[in-house]
PDB file of N, CA and C in Angstrom:
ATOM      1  N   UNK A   1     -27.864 -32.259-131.744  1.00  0.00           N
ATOM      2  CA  UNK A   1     -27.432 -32.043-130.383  1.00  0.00           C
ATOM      3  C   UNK A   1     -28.134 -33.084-129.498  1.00  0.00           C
ATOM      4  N   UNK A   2     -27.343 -33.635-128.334  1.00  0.00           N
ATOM      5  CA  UNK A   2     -28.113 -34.943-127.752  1.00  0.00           C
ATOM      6  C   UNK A   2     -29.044 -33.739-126.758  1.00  0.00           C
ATOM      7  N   UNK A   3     -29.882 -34.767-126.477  1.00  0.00           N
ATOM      8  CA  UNK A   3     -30.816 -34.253-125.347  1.00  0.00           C
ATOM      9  C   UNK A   3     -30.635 -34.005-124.395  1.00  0.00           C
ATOM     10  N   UNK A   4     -29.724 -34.713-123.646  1.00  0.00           N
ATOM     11  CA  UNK A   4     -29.039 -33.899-122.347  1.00  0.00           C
ATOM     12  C   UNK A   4     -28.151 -32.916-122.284  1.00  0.00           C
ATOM     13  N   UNK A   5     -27.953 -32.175-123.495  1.00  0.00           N
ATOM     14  CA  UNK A   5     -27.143 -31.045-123.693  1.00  0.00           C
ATOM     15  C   UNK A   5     -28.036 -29.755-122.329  1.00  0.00           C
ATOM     16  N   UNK A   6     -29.182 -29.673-123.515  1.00  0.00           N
ATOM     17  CA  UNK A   6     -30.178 -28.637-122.940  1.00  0.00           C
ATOM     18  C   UNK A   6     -30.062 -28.579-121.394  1.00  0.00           C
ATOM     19  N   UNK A   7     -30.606 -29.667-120.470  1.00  0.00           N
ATOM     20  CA  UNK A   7     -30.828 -29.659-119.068  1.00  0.00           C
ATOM     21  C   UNK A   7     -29.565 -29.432-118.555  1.00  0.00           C
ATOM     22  N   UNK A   8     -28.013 -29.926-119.023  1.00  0.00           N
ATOM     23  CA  UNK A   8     -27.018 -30.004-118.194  1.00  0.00           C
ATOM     24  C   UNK A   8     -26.430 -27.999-118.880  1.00  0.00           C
ATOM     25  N   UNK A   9     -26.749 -27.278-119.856  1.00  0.00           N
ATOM     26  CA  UNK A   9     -26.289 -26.396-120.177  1.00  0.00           C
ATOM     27  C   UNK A   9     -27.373 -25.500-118.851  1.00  0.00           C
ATOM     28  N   UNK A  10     -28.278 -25.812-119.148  1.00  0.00           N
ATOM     29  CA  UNK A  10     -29.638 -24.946-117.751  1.00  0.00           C
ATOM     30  C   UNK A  10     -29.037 -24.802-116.319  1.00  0.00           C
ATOM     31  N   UNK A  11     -28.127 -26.164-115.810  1.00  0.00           N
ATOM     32  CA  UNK A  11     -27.495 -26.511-114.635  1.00  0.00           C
ATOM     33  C   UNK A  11     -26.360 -25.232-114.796  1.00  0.00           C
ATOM     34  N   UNK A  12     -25.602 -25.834-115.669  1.00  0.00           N
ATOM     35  CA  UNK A  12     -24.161 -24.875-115.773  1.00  0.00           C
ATOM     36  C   UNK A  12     -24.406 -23.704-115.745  1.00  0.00           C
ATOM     37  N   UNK A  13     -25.222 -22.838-116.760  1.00  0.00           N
ATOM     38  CA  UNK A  13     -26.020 -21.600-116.491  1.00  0.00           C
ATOM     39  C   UNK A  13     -26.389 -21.122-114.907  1.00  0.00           C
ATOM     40  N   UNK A  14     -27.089 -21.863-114.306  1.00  0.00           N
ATOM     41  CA  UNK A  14     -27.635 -21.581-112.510  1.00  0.00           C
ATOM     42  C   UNK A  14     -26.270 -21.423-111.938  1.00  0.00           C
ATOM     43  N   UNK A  15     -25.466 -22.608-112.152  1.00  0.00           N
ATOM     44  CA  UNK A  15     -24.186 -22.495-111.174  1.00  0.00           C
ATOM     45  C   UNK A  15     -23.764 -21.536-111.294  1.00  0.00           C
ATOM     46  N   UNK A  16     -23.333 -21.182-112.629  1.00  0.00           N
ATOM     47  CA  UNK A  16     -22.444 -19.598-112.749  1.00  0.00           C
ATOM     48  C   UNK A  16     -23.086 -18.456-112.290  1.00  0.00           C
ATOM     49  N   UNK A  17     -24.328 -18.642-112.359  1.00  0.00           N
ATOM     50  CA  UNK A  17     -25.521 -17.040-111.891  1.00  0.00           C
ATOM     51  C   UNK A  17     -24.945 -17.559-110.533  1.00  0.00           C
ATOM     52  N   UNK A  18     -25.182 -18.480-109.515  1.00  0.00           N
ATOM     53  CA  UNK A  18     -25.276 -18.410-108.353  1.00  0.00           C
ATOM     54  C   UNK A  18     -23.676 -18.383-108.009  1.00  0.00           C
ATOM     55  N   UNK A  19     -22.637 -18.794-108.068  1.00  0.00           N
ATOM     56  CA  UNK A  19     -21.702 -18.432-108.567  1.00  0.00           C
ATOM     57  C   UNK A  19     -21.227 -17.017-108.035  1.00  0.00           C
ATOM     58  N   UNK A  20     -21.499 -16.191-109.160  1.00  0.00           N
ATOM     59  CA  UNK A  20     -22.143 -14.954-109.367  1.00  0.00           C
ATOM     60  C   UNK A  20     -22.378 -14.291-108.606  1.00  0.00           C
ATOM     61  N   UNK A  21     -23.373 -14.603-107.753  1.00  0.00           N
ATOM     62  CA  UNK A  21     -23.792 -13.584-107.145  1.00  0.00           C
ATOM     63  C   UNK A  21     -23.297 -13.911-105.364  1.00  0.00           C
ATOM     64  N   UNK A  22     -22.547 -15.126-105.261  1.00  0.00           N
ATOM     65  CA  UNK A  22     -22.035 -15.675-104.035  1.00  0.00           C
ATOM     66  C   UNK A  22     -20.886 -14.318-103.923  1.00  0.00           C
ATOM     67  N   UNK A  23     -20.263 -14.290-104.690  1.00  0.00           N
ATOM     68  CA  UNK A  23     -18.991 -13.691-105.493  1.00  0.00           C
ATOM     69  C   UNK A  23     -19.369 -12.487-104.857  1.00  0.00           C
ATOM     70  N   UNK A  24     -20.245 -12.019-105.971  1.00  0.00           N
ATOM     71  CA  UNK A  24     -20.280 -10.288-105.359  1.00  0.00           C
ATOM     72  C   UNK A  24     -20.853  -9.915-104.159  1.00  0.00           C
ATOM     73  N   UNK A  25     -21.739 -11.140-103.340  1.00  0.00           N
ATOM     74  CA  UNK A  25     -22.388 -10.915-101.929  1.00  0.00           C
ATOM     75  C   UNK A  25     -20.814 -10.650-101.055  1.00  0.00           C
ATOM     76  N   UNK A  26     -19.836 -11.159-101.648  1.00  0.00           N
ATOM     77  CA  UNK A  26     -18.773 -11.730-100.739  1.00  0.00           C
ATOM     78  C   UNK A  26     -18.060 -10.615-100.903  1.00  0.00           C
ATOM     79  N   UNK A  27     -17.723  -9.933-102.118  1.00  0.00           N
ATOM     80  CA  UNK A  27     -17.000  -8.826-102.470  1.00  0.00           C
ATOM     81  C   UNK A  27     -18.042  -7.660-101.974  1.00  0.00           C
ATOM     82  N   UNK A  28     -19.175  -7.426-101.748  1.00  0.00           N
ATOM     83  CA  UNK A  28     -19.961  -6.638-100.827  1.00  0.00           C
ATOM     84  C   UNK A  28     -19.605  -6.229 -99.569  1.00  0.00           C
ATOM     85  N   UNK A  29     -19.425  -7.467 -99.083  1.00  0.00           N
ATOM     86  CA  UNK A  29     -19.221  -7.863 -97.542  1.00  0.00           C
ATOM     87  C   UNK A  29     -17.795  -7.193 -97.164  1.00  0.00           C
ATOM     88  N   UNK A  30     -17.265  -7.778 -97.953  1.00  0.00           N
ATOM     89  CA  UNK A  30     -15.564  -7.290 -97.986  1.00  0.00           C
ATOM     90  C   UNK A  30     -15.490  -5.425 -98.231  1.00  0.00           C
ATOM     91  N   UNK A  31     -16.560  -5.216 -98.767  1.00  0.00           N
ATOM     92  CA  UNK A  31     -16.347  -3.567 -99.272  1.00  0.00           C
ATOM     93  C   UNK A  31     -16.948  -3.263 -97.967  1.00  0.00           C
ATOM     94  N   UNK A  32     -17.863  -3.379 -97.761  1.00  0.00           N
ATOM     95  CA  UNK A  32     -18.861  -2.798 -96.092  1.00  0.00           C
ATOM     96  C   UNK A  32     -18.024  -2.786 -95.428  1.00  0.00           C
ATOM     97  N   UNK A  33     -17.303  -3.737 -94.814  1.00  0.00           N
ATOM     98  CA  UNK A  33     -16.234  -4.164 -93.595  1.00  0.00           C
ATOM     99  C   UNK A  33     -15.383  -2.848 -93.945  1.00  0.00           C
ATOM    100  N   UNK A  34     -14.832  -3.121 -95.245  1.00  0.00           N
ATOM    101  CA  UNK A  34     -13.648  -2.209 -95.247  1.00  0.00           C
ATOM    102  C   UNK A  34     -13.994  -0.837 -94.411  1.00  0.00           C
ATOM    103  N   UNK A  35     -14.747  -0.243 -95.631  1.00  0.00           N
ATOM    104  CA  UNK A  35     -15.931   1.313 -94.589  1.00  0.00           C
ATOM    105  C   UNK A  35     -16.060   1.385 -93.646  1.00  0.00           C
ATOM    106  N   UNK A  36     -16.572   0.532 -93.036  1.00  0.00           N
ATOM    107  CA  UNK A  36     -16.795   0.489 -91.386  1.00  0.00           C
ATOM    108  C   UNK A  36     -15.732   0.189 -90.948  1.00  0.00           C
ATOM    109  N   UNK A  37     -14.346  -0.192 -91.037  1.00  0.00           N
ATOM    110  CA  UNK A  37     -12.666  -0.038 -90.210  1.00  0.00           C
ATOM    111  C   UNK A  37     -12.351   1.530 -90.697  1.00  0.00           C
ATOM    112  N   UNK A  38     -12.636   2.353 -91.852  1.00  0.00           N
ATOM    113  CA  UNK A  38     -12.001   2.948 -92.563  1.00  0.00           C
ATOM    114  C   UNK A  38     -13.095   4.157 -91.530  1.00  0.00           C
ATOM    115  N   UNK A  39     -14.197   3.943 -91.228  1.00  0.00           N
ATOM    116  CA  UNK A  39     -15.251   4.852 -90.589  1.00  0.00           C
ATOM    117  C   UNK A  39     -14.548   4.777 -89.012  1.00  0.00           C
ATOM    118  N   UNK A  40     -14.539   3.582 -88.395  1.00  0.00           N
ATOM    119  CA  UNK A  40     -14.145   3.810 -87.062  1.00  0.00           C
ATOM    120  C   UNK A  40     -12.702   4.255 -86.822  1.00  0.00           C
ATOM    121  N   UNK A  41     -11.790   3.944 -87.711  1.00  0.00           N
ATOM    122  CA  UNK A  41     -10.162   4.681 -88.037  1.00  0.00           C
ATOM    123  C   UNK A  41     -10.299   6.267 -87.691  1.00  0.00           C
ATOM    124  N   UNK A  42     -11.087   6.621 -88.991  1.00  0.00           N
ATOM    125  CA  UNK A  42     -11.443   8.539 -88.556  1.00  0.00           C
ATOM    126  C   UNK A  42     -12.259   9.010 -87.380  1.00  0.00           C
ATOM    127  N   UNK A  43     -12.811   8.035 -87.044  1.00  0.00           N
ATOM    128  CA  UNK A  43     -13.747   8.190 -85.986  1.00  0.00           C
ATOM    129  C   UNK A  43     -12.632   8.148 -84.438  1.00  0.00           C
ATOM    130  N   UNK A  44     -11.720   7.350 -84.800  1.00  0.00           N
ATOM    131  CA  UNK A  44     -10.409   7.107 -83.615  1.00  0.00           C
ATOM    132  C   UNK A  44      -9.677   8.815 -83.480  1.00  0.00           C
ATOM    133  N   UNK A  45      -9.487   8.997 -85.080  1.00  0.00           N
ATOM    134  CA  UNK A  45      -8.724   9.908 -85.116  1.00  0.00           C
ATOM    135  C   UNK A  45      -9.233  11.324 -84.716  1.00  0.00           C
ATOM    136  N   UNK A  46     -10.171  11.731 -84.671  1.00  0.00           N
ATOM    137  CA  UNK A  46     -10.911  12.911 -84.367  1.00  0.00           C
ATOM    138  C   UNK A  46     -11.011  12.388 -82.771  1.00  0.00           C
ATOM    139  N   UNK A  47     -11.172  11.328 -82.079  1.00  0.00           N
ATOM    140  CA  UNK A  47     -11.553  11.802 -80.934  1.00  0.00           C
ATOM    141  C   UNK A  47      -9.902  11.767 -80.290  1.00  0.00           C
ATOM    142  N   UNK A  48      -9.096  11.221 -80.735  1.00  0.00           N
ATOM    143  CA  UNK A  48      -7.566  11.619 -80.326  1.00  0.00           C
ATOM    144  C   UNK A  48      -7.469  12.859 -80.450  1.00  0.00           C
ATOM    145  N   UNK A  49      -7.781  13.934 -81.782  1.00  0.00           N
ATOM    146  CA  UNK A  49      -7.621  15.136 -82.074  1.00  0.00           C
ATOM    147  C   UNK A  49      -8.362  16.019 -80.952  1.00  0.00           C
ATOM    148  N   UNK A  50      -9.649  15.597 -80.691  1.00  0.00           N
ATOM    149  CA  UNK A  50     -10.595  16.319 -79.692  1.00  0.00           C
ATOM    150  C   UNK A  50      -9.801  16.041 -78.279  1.00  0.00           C
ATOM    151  N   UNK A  51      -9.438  15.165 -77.758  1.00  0.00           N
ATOM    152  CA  UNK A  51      -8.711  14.995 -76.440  1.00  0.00           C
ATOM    153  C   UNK A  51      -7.632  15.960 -76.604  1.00  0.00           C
ATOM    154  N   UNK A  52      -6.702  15.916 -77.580  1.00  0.00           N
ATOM    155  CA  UNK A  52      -5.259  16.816 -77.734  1.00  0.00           C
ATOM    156  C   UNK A  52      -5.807  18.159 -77.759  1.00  0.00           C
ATOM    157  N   UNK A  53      -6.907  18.683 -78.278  1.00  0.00           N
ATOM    158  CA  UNK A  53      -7.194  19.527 -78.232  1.00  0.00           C
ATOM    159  C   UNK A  53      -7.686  20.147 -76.290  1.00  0.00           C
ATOM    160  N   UNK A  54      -8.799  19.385 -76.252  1.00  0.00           N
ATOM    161  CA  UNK A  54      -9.002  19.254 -74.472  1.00  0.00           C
ATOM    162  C   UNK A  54      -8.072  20.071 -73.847  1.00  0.00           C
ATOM    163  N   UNK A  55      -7.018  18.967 -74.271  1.00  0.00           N
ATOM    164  CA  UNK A  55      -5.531  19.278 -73.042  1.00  0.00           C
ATOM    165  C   UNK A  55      -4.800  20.472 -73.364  1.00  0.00           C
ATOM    166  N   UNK A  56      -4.703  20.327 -74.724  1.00  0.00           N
ATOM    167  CA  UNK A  56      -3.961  22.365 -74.667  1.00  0.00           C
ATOM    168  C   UNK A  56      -4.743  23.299 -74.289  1.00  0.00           C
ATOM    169  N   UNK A  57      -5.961  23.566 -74.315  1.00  0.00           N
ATOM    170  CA  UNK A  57      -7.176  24.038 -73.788  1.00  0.00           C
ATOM    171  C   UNK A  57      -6.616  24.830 -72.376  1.00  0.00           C
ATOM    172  N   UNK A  58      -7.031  23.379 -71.687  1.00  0.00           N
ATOM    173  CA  UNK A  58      -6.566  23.346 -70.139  1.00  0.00           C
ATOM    174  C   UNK A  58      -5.499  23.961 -70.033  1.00  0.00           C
ATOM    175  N   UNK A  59      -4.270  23.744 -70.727  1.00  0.00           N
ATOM    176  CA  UNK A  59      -3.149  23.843 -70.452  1.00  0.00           C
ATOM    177  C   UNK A  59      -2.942  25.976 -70.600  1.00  0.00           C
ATOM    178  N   UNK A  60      -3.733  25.893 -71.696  1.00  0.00           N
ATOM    179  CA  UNK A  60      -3.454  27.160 -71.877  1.00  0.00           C
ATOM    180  C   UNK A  60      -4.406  28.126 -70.784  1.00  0.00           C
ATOM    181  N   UNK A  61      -5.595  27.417 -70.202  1.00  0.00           N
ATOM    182  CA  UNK A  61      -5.882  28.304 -69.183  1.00  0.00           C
ATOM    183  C   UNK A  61      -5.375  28.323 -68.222  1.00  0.00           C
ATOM    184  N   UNK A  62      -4.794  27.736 -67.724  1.00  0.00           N
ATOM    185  CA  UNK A  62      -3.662  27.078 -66.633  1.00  0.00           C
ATOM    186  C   UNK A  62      -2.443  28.466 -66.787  1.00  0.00           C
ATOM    187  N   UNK A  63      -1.878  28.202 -68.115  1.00  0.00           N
ATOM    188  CA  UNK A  63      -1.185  29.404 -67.847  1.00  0.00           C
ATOM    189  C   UNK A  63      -1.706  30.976 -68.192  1.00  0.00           C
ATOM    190  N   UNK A  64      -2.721  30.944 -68.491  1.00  0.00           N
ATOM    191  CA  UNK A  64      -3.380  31.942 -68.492  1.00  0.00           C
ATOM    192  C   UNK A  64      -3.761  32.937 -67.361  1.00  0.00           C
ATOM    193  N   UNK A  65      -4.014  31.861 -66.230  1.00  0.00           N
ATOM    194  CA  UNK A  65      -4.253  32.275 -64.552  1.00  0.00           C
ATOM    195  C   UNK A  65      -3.264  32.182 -63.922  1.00  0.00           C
ATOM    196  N   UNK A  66      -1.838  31.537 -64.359  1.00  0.00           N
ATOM    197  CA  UNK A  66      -0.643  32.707 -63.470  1.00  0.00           C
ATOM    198  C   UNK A  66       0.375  33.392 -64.325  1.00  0.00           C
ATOM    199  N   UNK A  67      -0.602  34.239 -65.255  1.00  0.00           N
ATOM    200  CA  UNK A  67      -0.091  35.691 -65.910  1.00  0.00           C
ATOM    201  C   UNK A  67      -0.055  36.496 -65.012  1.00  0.00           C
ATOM    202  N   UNK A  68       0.977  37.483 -65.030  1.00  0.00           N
ATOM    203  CA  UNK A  68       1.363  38.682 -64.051  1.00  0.00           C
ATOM    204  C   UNK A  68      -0.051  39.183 -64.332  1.00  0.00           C
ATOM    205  N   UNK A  69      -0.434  39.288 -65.453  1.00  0.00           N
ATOM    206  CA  UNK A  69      -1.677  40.559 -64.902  1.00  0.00           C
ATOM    207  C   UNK A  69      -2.959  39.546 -64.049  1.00  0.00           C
ATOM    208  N   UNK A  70      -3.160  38.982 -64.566  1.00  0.00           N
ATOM    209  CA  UNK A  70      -3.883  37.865 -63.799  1.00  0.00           C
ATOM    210  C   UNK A  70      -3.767  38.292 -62.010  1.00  0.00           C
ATOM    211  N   UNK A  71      -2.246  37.482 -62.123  1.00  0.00           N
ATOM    212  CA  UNK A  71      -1.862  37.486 -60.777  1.00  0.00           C
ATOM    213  C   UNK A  71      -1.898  39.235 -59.957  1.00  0.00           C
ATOM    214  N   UNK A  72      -1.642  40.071 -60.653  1.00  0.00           N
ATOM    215  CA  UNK A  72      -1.783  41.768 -60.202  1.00  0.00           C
ATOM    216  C   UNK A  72      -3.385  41.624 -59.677  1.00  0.00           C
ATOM    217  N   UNK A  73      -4.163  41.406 -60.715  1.00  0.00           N
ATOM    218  CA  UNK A  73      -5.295  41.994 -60.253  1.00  0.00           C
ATOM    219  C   UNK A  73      -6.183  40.645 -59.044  1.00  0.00           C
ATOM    220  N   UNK A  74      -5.303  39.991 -58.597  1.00  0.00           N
ATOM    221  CA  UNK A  74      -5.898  38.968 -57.674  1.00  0.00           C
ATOM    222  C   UNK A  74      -5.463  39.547 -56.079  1.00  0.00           C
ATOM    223  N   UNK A  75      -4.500  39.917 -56.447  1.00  0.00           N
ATOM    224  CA  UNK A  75      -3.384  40.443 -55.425  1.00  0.00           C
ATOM    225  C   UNK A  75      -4.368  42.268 -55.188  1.00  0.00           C
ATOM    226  N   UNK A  76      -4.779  43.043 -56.003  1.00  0.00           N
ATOM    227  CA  UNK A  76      -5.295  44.525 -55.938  1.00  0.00           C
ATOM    228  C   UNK A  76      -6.437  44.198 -55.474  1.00  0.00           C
ATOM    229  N   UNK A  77      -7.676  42.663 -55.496  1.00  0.00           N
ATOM    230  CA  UNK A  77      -8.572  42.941 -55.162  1.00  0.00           C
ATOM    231  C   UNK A  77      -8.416  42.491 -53.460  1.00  0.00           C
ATOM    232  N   UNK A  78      -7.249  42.040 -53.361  1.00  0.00           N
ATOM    233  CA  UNK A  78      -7.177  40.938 -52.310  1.00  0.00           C
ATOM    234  C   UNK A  78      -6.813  42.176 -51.221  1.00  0.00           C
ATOM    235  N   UNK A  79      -5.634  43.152 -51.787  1.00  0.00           N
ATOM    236  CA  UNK A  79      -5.414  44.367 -51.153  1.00  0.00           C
ATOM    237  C   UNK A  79      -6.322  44.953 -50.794  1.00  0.00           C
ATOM    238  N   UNK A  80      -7.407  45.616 -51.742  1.00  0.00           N
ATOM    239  CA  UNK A  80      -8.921  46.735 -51.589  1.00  0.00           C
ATOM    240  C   UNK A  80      -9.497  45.503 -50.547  1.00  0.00           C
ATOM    241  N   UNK A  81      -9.547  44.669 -50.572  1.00  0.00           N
ATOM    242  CA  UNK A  81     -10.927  43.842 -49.983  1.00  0.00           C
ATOM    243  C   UNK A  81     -10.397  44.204 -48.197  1.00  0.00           C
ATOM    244  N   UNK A  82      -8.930  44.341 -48.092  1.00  0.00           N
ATOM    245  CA  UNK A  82      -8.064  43.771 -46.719  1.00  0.00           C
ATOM    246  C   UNK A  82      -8.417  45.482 -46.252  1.00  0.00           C
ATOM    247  N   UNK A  83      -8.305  46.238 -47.229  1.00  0.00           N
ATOM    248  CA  UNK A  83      -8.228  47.916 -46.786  1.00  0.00           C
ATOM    249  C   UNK A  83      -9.301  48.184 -46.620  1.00  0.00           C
ATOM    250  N   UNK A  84     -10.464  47.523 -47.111  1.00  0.00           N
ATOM    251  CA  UNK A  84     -11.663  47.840 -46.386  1.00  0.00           C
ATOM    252  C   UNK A  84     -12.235  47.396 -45.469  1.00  0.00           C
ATOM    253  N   UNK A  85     -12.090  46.052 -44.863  1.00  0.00           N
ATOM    254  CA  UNK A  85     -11.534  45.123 -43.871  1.00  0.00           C
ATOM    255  C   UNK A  85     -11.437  46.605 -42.345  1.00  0.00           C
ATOM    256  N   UNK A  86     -10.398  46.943 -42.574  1.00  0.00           N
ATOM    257  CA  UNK A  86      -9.185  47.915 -42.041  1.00  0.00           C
ATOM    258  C   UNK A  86      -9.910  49.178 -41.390  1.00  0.00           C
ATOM    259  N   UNK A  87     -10.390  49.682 -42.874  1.00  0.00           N
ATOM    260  CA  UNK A  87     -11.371  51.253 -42.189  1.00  0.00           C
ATOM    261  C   UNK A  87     -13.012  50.866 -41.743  1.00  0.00           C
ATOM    262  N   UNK A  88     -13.520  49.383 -41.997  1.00  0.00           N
ATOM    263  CA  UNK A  88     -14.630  49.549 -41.153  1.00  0.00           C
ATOM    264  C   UNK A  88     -14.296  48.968 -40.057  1.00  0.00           C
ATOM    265  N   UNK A  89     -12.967  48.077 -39.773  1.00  0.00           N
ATOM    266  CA  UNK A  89     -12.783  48.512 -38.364  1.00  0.00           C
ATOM    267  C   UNK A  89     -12.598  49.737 -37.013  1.00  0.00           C
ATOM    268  N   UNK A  90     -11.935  50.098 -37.850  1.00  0.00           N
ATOM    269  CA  UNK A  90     -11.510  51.447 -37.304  1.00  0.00           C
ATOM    270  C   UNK A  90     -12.814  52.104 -37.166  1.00  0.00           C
ATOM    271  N   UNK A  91     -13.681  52.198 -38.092  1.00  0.00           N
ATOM    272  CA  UNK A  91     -14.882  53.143 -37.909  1.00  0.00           C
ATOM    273  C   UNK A  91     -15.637  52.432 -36.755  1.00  0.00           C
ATOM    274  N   UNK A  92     -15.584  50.834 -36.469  1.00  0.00           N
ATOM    275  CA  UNK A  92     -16.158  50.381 -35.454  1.00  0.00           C
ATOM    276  C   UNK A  92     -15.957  50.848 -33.843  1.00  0.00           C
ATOM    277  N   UNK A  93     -14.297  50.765 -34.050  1.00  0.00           N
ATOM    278  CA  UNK A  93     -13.782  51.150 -32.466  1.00  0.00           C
ATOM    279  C   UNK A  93     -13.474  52.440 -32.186  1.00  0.00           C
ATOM    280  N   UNK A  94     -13.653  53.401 -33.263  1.00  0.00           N
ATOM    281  CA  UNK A  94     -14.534  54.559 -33.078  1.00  0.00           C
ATOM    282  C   UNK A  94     -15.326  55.153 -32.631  1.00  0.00           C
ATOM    283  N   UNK A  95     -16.524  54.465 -32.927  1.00  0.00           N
ATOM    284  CA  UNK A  95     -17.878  54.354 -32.498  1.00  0.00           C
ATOM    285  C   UNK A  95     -18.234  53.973 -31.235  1.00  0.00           C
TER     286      UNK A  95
END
């Protein structure tokens, strides 16, 4: 075997290790990235879900407070409050 086999097989050897490991730093990089689009994607999607949620929320207390009974007992306290209003006047110009 000539003598420059050895040193130029040592070279070829390094290149391919470094090579190598360029490769999988790169296919690393490429996997991380992916995760982190694939992390902020679900991360999009839950806070769309949390807003939609928000709004039916609202929406449903909204109609929650002009339910007839709702509305009855706004109207009965509004009545008692006006009728008592009424007889401590009367008890005033009474007096």
């Amino acid at each position: 075997m000539p003598s420059w086999i050895t040193p130029a097989v040592d070279v070829l050897q390094l290149l391919v290790n470094v090579g190598a490991l360029v490769g999988g730093a790169i296919i690393w990089k490429l996997y991380v990235n992916n995760f982190k689009a694939a992390l902020t994607s679900k991360d999009a999607a839950i806070s769309s879900v949390e807003k939609n949620r928000d709004m039916w929320s609202d929406k449903a207390q909204e109609l929650e407070k002009r339910s007839p009974e709702v509305m009855e007992r706004i109207l009965s306290d509004r009545i008692q409050t006006r009728e008592g209003d009424l007889t401590s006047r009367r008890g005033q110009r009474s007096a």
